[in-house]
N, C-alpha and C. Protein backbone atom coordinates (compact mmCIF):
# COMPACT_ATOMS: atom_id res chain seq x y z
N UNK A 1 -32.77 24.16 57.84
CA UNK A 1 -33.81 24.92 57.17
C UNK A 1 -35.12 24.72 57.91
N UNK A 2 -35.94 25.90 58.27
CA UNK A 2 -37.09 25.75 59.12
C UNK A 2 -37.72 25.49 58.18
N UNK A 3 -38.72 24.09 58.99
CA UNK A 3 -40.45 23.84 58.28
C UNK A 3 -41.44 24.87 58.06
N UNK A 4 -42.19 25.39 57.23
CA UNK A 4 -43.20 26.20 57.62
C UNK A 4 -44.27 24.96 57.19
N UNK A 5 -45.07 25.74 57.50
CA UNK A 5 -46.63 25.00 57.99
C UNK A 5 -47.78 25.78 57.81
N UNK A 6 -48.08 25.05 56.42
CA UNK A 6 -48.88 26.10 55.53
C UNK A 6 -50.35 26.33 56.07
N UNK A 7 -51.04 25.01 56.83
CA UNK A 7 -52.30 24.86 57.09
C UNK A 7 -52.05 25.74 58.59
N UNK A 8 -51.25 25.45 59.29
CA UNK A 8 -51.34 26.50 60.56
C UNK A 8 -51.31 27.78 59.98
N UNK A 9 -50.54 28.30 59.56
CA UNK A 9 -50.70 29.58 58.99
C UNK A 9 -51.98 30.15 58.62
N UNK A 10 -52.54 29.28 57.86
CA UNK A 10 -54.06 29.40 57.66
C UNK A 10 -54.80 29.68 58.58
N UNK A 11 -54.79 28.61 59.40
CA UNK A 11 -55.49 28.56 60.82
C UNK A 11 -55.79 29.82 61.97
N UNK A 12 -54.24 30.31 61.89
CA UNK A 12 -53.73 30.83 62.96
C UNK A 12 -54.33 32.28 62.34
N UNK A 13 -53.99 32.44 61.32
CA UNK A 13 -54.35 33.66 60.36
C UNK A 13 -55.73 34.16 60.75
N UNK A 14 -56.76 33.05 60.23
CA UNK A 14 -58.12 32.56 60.70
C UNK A 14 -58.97 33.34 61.95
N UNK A 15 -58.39 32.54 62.74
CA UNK A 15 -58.46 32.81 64.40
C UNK A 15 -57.93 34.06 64.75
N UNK A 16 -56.91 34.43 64.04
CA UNK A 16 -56.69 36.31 64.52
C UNK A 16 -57.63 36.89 64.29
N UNK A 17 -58.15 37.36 62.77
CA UNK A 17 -59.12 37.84 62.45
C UNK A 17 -60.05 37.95 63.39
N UNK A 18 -60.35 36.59 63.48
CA UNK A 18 -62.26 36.30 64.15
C UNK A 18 -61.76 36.84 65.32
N UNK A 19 -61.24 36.43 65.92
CA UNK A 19 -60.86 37.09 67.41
C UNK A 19 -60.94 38.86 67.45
N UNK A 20 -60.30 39.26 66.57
CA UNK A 20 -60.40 41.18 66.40
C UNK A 20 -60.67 41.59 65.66
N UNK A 21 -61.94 41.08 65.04
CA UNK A 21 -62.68 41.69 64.43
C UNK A 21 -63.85 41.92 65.59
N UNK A 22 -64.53 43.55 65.43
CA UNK A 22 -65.65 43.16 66.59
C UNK A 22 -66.94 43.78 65.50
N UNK A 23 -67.88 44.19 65.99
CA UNK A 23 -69.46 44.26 65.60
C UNK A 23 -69.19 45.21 64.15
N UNK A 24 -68.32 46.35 64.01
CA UNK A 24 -68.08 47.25 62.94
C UNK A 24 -67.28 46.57 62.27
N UNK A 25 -67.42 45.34 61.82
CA UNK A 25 -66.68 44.73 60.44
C UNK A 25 -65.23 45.37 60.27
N UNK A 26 -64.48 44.91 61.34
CA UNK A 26 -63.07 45.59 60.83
C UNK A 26 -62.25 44.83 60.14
N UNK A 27 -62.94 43.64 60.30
CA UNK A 27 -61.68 42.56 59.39
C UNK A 27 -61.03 42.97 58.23
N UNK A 28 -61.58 43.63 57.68
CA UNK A 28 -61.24 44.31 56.25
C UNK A 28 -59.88 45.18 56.63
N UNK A 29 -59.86 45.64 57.62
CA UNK A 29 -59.01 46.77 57.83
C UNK A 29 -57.37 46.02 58.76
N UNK A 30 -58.10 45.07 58.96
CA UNK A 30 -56.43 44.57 60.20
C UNK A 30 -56.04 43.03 59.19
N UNK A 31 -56.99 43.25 57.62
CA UNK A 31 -56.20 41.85 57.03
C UNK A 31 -54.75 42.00 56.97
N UNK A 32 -54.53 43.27 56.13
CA UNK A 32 -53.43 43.27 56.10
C UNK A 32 -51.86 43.00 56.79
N UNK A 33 -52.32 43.10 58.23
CA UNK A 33 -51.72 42.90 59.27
C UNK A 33 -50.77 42.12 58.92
N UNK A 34 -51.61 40.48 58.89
CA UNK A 34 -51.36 39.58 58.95
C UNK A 34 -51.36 39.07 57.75
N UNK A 35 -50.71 39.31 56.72
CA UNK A 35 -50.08 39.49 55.50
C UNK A 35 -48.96 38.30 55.39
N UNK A 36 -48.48 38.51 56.42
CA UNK A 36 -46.58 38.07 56.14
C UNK A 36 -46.47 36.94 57.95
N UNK A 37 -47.74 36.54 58.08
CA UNK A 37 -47.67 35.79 58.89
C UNK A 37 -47.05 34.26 58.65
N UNK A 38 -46.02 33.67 59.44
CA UNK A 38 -45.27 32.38 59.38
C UNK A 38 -45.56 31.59 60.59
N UNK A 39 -45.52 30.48 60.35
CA UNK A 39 -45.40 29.60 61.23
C UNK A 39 -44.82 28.56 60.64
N UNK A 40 -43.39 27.92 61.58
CA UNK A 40 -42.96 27.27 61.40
C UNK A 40 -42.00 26.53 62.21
N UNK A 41 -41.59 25.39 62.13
CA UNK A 41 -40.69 24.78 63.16
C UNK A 41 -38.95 24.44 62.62
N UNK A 42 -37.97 24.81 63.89
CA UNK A 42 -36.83 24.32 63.03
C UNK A 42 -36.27 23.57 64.18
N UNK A 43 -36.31 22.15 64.41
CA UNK A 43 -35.41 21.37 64.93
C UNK A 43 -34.31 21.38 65.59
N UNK A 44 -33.09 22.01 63.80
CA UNK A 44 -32.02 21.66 64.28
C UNK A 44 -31.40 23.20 65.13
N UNK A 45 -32.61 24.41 65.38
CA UNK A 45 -32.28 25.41 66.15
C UNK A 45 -32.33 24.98 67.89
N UNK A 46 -33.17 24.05 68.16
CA UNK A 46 -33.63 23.47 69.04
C UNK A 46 -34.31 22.25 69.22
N UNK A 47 -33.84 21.57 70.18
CA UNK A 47 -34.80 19.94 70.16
C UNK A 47 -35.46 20.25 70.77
N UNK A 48 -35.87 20.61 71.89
CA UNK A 48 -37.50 20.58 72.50
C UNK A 48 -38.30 20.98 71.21
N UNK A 49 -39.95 20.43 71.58
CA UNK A 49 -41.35 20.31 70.63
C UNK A 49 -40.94 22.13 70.73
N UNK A 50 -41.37 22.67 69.50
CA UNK A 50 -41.72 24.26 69.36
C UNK A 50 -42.01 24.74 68.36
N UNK A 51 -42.79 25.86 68.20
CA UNK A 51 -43.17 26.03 66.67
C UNK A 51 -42.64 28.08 67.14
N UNK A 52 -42.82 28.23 65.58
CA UNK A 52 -42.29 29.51 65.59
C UNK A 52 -43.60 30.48 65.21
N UNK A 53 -43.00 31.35 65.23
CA UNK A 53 -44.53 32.43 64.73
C UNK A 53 -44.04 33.75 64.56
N UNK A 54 -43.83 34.56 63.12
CA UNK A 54 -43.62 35.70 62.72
C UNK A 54 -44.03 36.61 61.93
N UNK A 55 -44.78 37.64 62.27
CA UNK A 55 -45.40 38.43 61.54
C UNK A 55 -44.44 39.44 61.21
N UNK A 56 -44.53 39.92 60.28
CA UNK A 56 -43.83 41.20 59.68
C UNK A 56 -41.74 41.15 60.55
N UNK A 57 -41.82 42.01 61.45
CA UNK A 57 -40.50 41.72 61.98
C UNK A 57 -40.59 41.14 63.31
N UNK A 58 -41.68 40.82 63.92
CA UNK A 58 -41.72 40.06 64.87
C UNK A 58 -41.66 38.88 64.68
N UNK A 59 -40.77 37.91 65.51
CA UNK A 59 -41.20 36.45 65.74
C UNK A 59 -40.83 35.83 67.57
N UNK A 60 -41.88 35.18 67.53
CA UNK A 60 -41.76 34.51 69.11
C UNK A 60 -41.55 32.79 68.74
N UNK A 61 -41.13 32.58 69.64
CA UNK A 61 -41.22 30.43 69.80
C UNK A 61 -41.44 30.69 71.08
N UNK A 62 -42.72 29.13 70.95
CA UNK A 62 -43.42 28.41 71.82
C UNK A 62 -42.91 27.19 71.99
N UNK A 63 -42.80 26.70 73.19
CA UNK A 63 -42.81 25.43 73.13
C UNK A 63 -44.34 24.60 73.29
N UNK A 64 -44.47 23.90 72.72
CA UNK A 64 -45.04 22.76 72.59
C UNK A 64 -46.27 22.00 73.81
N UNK A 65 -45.15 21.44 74.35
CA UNK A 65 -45.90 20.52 75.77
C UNK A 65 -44.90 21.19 76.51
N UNK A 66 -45.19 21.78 77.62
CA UNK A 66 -46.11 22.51 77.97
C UNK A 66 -46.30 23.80 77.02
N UNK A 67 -47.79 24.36 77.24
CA UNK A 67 -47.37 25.57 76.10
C UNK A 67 -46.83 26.87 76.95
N UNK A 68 -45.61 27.55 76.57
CA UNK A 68 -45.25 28.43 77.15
C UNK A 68 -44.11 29.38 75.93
N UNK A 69 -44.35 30.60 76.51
CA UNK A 69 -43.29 31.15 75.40
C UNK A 69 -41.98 30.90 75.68
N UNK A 70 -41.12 30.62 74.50
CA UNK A 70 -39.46 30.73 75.03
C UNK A 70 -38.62 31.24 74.80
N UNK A 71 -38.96 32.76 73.64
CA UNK A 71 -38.08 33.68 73.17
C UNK A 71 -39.23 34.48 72.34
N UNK A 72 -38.74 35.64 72.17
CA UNK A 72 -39.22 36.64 70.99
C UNK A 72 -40.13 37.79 71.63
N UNK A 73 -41.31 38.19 71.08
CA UNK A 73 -42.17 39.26 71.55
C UNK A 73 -42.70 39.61 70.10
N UNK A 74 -44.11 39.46 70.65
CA UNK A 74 -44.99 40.07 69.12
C UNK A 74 -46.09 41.21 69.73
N UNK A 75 -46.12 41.72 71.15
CA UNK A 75 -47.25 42.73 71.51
C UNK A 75 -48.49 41.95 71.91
N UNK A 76 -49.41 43.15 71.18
CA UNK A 76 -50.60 42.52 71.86
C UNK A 76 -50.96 40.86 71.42
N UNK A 77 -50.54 40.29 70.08
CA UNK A 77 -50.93 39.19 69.54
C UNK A 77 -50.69 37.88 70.42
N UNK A 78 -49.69 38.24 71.44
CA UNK A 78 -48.99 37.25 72.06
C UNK A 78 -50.39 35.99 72.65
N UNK A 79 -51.47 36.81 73.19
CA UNK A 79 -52.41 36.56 74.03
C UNK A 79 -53.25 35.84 73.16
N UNK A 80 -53.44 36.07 72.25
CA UNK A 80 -54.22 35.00 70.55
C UNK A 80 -53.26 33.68 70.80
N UNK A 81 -52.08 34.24 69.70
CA UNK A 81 -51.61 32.94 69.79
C UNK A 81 -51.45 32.13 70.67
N UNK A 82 -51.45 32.57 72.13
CA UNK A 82 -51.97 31.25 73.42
C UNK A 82 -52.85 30.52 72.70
N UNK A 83 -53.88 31.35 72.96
CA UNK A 83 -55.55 30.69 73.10
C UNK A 83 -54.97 30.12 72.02
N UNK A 84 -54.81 30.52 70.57
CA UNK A 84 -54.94 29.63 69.70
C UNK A 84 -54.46 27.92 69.31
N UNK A 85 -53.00 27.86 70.12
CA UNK A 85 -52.33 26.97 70.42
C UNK A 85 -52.85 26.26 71.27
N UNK A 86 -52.94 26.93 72.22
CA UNK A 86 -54.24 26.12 73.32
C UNK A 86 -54.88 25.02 73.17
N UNK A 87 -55.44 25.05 72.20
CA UNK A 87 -57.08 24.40 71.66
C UNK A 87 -56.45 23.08 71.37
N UNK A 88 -57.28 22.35 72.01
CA UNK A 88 -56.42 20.83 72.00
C UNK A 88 -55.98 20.12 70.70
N UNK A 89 -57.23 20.47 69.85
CA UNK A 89 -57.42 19.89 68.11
C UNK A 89 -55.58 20.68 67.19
N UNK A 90 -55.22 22.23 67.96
CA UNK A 90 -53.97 22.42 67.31
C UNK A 90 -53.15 22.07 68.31
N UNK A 91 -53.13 22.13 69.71
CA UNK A 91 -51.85 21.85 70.07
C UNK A 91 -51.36 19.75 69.09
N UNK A 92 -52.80 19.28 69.86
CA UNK A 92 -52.43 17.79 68.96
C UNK A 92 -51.81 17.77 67.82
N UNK A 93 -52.27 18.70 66.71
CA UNK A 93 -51.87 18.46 65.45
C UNK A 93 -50.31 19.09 65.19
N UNK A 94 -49.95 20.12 66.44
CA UNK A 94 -48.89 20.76 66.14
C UNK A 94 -47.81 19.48 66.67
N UNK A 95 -48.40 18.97 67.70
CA UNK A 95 -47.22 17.48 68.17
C UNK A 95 -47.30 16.88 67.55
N UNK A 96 -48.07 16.03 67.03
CA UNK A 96 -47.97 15.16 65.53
C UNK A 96 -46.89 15.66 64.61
N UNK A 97 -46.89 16.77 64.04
CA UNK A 97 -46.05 17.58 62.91
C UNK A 97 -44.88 18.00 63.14
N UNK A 98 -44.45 17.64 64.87
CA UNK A 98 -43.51 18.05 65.51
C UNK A 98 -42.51 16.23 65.23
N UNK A 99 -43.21 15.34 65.21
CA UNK A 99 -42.86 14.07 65.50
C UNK A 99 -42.50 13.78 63.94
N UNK A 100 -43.05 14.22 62.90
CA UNK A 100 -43.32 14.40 61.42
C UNK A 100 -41.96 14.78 61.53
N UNK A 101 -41.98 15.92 61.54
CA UNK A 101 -40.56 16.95 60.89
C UNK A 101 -39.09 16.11 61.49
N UNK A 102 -39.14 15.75 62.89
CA UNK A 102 -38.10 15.21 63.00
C UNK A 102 -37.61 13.84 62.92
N UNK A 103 -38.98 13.04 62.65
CA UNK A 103 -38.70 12.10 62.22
C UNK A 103 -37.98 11.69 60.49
N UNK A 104 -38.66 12.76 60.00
CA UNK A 104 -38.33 12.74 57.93
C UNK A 104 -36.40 13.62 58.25
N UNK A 105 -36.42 14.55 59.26
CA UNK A 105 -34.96 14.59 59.44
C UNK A 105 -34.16 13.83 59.45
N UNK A 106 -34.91 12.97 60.45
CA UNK A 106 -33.55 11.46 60.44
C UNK A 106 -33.67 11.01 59.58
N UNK A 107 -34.74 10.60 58.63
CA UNK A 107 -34.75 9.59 57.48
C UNK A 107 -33.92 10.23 56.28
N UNK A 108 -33.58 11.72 56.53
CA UNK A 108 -33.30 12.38 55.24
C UNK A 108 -31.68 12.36 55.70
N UNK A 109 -31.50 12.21 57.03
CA UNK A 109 -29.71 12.05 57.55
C UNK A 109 -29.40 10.91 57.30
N UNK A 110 -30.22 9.70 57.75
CA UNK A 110 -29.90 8.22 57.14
C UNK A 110 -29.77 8.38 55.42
N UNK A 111 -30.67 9.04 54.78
CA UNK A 111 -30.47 8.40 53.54
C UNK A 111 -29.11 9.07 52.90
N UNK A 112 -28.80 10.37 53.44
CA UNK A 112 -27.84 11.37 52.89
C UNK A 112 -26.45 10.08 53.01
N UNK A 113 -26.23 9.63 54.63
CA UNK A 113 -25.29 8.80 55.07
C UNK A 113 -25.12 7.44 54.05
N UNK A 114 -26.55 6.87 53.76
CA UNK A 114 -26.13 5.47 52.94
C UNK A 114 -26.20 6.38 51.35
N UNK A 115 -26.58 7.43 50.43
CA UNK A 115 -26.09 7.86 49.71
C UNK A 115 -24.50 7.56 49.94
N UNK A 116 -23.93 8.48 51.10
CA UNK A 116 -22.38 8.51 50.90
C UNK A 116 -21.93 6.99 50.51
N UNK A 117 -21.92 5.76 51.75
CA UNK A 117 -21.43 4.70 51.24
C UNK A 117 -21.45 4.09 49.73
N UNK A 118 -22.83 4.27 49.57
CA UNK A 118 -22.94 3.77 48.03
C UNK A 118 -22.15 4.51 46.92
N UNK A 119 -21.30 5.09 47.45
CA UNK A 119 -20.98 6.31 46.14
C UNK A 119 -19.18 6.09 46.64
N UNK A 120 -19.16 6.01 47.71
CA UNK A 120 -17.53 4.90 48.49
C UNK A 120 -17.73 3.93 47.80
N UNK A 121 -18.45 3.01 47.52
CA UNK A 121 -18.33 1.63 47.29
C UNK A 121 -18.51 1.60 46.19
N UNK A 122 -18.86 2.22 45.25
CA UNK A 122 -18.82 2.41 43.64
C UNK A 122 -17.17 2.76 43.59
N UNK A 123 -17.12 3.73 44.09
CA UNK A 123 -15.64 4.39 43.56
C UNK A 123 -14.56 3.30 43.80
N UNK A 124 -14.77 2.38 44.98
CA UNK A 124 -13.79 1.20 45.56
C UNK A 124 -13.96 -0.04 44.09
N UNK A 125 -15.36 0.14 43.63
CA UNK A 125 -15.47 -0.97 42.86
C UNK A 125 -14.93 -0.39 41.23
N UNK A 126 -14.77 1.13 41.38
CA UNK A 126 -14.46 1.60 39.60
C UNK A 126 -12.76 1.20 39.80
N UNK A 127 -12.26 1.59 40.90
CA UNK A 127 -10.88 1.78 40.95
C UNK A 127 -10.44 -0.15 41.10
N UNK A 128 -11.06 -1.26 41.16
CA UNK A 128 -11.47 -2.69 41.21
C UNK A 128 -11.20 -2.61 39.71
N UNK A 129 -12.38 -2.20 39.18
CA UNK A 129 -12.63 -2.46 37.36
C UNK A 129 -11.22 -2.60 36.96
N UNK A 130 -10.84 -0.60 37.37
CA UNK A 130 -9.52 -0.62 36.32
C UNK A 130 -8.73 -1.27 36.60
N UNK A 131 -7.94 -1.84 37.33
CA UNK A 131 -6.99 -2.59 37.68
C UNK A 131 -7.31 -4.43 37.52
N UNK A 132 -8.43 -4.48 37.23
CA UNK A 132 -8.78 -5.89 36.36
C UNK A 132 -8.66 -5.54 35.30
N UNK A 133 -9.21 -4.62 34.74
CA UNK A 133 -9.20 -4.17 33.33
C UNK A 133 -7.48 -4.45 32.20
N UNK A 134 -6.97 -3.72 33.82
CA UNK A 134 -5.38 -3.68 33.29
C UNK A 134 -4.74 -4.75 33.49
N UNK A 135 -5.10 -5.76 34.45
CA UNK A 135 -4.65 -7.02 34.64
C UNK A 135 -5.01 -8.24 33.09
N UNK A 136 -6.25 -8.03 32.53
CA UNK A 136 -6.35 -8.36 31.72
C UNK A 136 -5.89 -8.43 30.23
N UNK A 137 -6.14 -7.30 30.29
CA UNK A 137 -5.13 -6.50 29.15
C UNK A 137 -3.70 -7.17 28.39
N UNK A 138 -3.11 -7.84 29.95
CA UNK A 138 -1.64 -7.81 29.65
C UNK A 138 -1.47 -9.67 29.39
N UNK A 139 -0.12 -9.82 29.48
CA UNK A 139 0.32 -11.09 29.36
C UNK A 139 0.06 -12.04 30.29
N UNK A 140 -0.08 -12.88 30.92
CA UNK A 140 -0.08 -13.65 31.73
C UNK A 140 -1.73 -13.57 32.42
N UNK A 141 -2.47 -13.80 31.91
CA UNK A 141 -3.84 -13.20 32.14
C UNK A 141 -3.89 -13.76 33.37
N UNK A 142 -4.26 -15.23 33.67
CA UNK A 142 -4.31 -15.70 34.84
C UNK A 142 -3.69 -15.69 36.16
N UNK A 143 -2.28 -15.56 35.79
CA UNK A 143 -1.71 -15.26 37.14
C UNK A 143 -1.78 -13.77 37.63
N UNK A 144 -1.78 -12.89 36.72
CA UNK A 144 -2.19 -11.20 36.79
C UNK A 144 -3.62 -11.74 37.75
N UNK A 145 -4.66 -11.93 37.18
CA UNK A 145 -6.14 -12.24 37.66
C UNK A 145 -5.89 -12.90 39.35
N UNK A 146 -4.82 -13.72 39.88
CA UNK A 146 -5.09 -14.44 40.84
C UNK A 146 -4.25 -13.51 41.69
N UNK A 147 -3.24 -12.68 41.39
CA UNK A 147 -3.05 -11.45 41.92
C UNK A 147 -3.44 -10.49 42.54
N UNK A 148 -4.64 -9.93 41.33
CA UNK A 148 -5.60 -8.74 41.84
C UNK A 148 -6.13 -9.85 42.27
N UNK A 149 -6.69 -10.50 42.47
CA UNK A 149 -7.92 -11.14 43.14
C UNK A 149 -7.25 -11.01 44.95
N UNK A 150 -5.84 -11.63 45.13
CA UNK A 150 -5.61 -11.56 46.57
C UNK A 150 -5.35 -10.22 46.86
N UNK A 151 -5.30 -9.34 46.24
CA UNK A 151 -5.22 -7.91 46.74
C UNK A 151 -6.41 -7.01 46.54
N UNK A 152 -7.60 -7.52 46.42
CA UNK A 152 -8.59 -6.91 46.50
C UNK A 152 -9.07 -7.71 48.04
N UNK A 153 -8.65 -8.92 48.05
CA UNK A 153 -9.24 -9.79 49.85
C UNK A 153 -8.35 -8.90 50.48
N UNK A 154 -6.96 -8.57 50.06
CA UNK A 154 -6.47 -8.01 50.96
C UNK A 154 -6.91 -6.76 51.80
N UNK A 155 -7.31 -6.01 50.69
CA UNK A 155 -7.89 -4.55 51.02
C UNK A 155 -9.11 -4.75 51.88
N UNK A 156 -10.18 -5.48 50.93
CA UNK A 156 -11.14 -5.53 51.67
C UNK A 156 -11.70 -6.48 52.69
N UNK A 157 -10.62 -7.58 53.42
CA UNK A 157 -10.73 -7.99 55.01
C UNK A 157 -9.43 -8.25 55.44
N UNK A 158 -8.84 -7.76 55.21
CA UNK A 158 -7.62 -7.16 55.85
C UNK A 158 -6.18 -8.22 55.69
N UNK A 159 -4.54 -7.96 56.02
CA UNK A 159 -3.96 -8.97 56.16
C UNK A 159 -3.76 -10.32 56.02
N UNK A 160 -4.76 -11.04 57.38
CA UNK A 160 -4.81 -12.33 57.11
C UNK A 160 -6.31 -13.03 56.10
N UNK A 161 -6.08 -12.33 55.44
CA UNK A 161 -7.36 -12.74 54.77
C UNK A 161 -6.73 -14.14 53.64
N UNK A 162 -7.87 -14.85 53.80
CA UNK A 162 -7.21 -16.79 53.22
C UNK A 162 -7.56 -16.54 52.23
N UNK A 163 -7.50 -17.47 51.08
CA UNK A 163 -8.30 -17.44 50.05
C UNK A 163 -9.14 -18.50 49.87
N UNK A 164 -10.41 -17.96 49.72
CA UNK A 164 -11.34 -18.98 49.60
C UNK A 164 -11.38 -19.76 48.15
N UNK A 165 -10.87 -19.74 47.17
CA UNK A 165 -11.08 -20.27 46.29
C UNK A 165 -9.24 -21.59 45.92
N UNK A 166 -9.25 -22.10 45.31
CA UNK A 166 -8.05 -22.74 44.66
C UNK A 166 -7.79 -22.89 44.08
């Protein structure tokens, strides 16, 4: 799922305007334009640094460091969004947000991954319960109990597993 990036959008939005608007106040007239303007980054489309940029049915990607285009076509706007990217204060902030996004990726793949175990190791420990549960239950409590007990070492370190207790 691509990031968008609400304050660039702003920005970028911003800087169109001022840029083409000239002495006859046209801003009023080319807001609309830029209506349905996006910016945003998606990672897992590509690892190099890049941000995206789509107005209406156009969209182009940039890469990053160095800035250069690396797919798409938006016309005349192409030549803005340089300059705009350009400017050291956004390219910086766009690498920062670039280091952001893929860094909270991994943290959100790590946590998805130790979610899974913890939810393995519950189910290893419900399917544990019942079979104490049922060991209990019955006649011979203790020797049932010293039973499951070596077949839970068994499972969980394998074969030669000793018993630590006596």
């Amino acid at each position: 799922m691509p990031e968008s990036i609400r304050v660039f959008e702003n920005s970028l939005r911003e800087y169109l305007l001022n840029v083409q608007a000239d002495s006859y106040n046209t801003q009023v007239k080319i807001q609309h334009k830029y209506n349905n303007l996006k910016v945003y980054m998606d990672p897992k489309k590509l690892s190099t640094p890049h941000f995206w940029v789509s107005v209406n049915i156009s969209a182009v990607c940039y890469q990053i460091d160095p800035l250069e285009k690396i797919d798409g076509s938006m016309g005349s706007d192409e030549r803005f969004v340089m300059m705009w990217a350009g400017r050291p204060n956004i390219n910086g902030e766009l690498k920062k947000h670039w280091v952001y996004i893929t860094r909270s990726n991994e943290l959100l793949t790590q946590q998805v991954q130790n979610e899974k175990k913890v939810k393995e190791n519950m189910e290893i420990s419900k399917a544990e319960l019942k079979e104490a549960a049922e060991a209990v239950t019955g006649s011979g409590v203790k020797r049932r109990l010293k039973a499951f007990e070596a077949r839970i070492r068994m499972k969980r370190y394998g074969k030669n597993a000793q018993r630590t207790r006596g």
